[in-house]
C-alpha atoms as a PDB file:
ATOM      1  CA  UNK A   1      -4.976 -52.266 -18.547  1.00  0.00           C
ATOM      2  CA  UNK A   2      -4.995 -51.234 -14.827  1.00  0.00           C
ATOM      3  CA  UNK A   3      -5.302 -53.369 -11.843  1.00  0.00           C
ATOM      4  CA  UNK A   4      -8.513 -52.476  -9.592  1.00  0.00           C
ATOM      5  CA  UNK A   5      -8.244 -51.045  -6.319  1.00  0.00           C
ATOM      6  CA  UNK A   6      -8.359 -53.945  -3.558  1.00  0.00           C
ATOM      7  CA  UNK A   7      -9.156 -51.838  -1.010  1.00  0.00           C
ATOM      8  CA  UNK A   8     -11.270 -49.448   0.749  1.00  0.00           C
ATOM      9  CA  UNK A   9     -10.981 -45.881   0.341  1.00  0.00           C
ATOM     10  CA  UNK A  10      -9.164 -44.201   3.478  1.00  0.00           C
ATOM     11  CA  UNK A  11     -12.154 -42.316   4.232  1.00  0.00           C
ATOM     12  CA  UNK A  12     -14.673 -45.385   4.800  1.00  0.00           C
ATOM     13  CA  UNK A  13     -11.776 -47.276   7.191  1.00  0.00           C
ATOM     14  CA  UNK A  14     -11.316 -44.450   9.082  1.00  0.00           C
ATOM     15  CA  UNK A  15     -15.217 -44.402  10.053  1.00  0.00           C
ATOM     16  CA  UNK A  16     -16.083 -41.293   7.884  1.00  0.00           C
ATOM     17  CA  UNK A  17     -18.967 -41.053   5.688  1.00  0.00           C
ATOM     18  CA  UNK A  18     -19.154 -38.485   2.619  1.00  0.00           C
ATOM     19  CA  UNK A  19     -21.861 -36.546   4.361  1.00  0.00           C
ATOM     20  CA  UNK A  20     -19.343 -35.831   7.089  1.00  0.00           C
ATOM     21  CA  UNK A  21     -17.302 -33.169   4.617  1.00  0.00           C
ATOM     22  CA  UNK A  22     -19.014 -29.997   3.261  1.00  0.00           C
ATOM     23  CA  UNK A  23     -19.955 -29.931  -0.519  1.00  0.00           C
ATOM     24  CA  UNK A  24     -20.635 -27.040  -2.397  1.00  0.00           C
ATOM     25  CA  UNK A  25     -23.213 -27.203  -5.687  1.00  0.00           C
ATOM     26  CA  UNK A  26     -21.658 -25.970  -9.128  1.00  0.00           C
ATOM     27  CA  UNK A  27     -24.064 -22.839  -8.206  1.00  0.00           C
ATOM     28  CA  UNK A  28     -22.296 -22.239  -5.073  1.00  0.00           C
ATOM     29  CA  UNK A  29     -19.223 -22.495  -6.259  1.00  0.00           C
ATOM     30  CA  UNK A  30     -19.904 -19.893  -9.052  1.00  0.00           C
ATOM     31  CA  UNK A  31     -21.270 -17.364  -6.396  1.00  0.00           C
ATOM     32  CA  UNK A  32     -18.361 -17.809  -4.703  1.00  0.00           C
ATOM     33  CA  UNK A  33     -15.691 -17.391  -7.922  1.00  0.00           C
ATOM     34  CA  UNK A  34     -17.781 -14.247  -9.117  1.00  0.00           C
ATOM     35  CA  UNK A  35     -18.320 -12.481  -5.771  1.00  0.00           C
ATOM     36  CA  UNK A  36     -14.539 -12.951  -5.801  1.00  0.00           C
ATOM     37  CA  UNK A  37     -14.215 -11.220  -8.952  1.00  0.00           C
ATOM     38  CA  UNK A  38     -16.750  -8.767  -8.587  1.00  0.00           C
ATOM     39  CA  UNK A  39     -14.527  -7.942  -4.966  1.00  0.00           C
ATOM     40  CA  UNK A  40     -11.624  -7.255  -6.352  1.00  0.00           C
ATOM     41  CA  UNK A  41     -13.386  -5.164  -9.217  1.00  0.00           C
ATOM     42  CA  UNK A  42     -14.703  -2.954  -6.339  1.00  0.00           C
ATOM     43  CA  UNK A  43     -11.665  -2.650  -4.999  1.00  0.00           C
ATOM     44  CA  UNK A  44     -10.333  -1.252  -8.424  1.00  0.00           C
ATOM     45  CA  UNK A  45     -13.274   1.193  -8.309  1.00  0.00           C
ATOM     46  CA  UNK A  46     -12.926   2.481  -4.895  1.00  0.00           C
ATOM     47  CA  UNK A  47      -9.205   3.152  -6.156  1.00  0.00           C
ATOM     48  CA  UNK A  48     -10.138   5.167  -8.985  1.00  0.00           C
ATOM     49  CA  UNK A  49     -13.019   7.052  -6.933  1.00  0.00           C
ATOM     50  CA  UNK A  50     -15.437   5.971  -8.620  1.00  0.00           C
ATOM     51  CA  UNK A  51     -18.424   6.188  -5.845  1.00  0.00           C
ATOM     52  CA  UNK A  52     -21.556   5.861  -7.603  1.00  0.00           C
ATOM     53  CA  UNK A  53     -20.239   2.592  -9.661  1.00  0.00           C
ATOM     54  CA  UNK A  54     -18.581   1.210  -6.588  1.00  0.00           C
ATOM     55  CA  UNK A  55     -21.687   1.304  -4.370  1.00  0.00           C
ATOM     56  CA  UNK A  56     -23.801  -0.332  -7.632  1.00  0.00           C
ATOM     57  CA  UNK A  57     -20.798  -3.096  -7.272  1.00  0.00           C
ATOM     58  CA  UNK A  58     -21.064  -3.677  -3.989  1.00  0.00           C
ATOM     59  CA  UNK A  59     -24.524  -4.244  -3.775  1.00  0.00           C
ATOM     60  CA  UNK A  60     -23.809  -7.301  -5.800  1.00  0.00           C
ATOM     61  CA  UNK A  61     -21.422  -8.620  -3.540  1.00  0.00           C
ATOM     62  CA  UNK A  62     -23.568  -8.551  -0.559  1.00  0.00           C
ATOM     63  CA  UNK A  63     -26.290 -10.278  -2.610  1.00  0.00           C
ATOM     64  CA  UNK A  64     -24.234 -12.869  -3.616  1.00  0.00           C
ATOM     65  CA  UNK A  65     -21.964 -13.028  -0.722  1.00  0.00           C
ATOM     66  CA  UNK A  66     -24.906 -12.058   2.245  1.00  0.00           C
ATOM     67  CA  UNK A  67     -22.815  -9.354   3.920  1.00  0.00           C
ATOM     68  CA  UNK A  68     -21.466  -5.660   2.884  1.00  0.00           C
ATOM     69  CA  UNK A  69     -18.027  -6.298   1.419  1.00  0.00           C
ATOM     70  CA  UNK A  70     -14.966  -4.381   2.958  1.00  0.00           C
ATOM     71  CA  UNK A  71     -14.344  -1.655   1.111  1.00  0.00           C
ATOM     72  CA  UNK A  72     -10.539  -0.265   0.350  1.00  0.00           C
ATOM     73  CA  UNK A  73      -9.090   3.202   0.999  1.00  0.00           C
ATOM     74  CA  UNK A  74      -8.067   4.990  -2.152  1.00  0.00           C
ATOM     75  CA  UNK A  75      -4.464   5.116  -2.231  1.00  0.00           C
ATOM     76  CA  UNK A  76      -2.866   6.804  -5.376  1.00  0.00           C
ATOM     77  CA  UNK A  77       0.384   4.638  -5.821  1.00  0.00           C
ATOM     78  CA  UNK A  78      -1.007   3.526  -9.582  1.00  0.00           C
ATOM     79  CA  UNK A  79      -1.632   5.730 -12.704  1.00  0.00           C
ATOM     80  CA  UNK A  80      -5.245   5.915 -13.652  1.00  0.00           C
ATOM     81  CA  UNK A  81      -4.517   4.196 -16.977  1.00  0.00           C
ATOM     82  CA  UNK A  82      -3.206   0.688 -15.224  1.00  0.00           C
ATOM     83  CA  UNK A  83      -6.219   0.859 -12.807  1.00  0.00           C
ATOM     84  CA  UNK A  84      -8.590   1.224 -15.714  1.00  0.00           C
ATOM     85  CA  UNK A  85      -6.925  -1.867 -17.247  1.00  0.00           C
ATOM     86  CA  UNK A  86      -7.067  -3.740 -14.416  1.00  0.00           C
ATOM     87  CA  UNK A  87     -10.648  -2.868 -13.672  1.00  0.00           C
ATOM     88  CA  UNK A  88     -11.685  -3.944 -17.668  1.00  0.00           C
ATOM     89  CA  UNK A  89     -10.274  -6.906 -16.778  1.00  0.00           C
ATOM     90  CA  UNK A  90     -11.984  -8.203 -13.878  1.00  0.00           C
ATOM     91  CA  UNK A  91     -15.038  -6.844 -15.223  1.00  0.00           C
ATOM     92  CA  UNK A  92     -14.583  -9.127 -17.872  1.00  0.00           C
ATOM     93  CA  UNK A  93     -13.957 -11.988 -16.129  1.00  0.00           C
ATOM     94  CA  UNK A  94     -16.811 -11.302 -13.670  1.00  0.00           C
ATOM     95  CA  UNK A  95     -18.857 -11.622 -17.106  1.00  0.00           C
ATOM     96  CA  UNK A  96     -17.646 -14.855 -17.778  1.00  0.00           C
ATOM     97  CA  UNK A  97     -19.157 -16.187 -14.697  1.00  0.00           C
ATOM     98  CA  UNK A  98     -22.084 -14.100 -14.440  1.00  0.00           C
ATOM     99  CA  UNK A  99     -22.882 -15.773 -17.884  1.00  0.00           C
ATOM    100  CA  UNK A 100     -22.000 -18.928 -16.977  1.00  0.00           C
ATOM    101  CA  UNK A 101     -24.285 -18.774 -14.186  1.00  0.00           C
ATOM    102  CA  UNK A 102     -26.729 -16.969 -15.872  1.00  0.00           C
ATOM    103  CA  UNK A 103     -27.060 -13.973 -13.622  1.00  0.00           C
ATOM    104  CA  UNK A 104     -28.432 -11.526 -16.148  1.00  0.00           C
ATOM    105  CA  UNK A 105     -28.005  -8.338 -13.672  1.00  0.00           C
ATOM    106  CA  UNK A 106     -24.522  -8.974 -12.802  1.00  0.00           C
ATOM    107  CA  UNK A 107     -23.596  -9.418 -16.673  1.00  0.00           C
ATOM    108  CA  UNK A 108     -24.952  -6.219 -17.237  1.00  0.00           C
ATOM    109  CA  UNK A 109     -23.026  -4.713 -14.556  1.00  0.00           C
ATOM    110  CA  UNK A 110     -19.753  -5.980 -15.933  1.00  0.00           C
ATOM    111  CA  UNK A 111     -20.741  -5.311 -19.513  1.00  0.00           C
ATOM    112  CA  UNK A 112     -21.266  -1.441 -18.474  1.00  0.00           C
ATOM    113  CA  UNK A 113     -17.984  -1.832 -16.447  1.00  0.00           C
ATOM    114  CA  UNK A 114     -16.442  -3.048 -19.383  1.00  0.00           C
ATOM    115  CA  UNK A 115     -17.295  -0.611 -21.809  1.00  0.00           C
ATOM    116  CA  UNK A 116     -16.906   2.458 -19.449  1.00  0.00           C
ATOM    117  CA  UNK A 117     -13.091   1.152 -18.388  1.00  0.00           C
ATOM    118  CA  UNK A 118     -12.650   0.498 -21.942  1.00  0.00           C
ATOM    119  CA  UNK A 119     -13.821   4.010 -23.013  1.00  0.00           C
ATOM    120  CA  UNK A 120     -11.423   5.414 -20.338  1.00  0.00           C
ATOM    121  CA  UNK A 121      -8.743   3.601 -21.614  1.00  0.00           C
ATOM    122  CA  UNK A 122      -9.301   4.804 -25.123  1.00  0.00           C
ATOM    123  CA  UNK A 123      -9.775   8.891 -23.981  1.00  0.00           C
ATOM    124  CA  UNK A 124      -6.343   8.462 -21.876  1.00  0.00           C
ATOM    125  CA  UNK A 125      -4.884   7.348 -25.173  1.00  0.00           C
ATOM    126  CA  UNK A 126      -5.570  10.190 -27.194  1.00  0.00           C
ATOM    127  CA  UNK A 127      -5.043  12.410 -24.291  1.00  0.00           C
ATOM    128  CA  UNK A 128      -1.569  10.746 -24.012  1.00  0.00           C
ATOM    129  CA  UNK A 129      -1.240  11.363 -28.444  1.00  0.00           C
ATOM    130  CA  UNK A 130      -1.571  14.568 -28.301  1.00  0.00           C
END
């Protein structure tokens, strides 16, 4: 067994209340987590120049997040192959939360991302076969 606490929680002797201290909803905090993924997913897509999907991205972010999200210069220090990798993947976790959350556009949007990363992937590997 365990011996109760005796006293007061620092917060209620210091004069604090719990309203004082900001608190998020588990819907908040989802927007936040897959705004953050779908971010850094645009940021893979602006590397790999893809326009068209990048500005589809980005329109979720500012719905989710409220304001346009900064977008990144294209620099070419990575092969295409590890950006498309890197792009699957945080398309799919942006999936996981978009389902969790049950945000049926943005879990198409990854879904599509998904499968065209994925398709990429599998065209650079016969491309690399042959």
């Amino acid at each position: 067994m365990y011996e109760p606490i005796r006293t007061k929680p620092v917060v209620h002797r210091m004069g604090a209340t719990p309203a004082d201290y900001p608190h998020s909803s588990r819907g908040e905090a989802l927007d936040i987590q897959l705004a953050g993924h779908l971010a850094a997913l645009l940021a893979v897509t602006d590397e790999l120049g893809l326009d068209e999907d990048a500005a589809e991205i980005a329109a979720q972010v500012a719905r989710l997040r409220g304001a346009q999200p900064a977008r990144a210069p294209r620099p070419s220090a990575e092969d295409a192959a590890a950006l498309h990798q890197r792009a699957h993947d945080l398309a799919a976790r942006a999936l996981l939360v978009a389902a969790s959350r049950a945000d049926t556009t943005v879990a198409i949007l990854a879904a599509e991302r998904m499968d065209a990363h994925a398709a990429a992937l599998k065209s650079s590997d016969l491309a690399g076969a042959l």
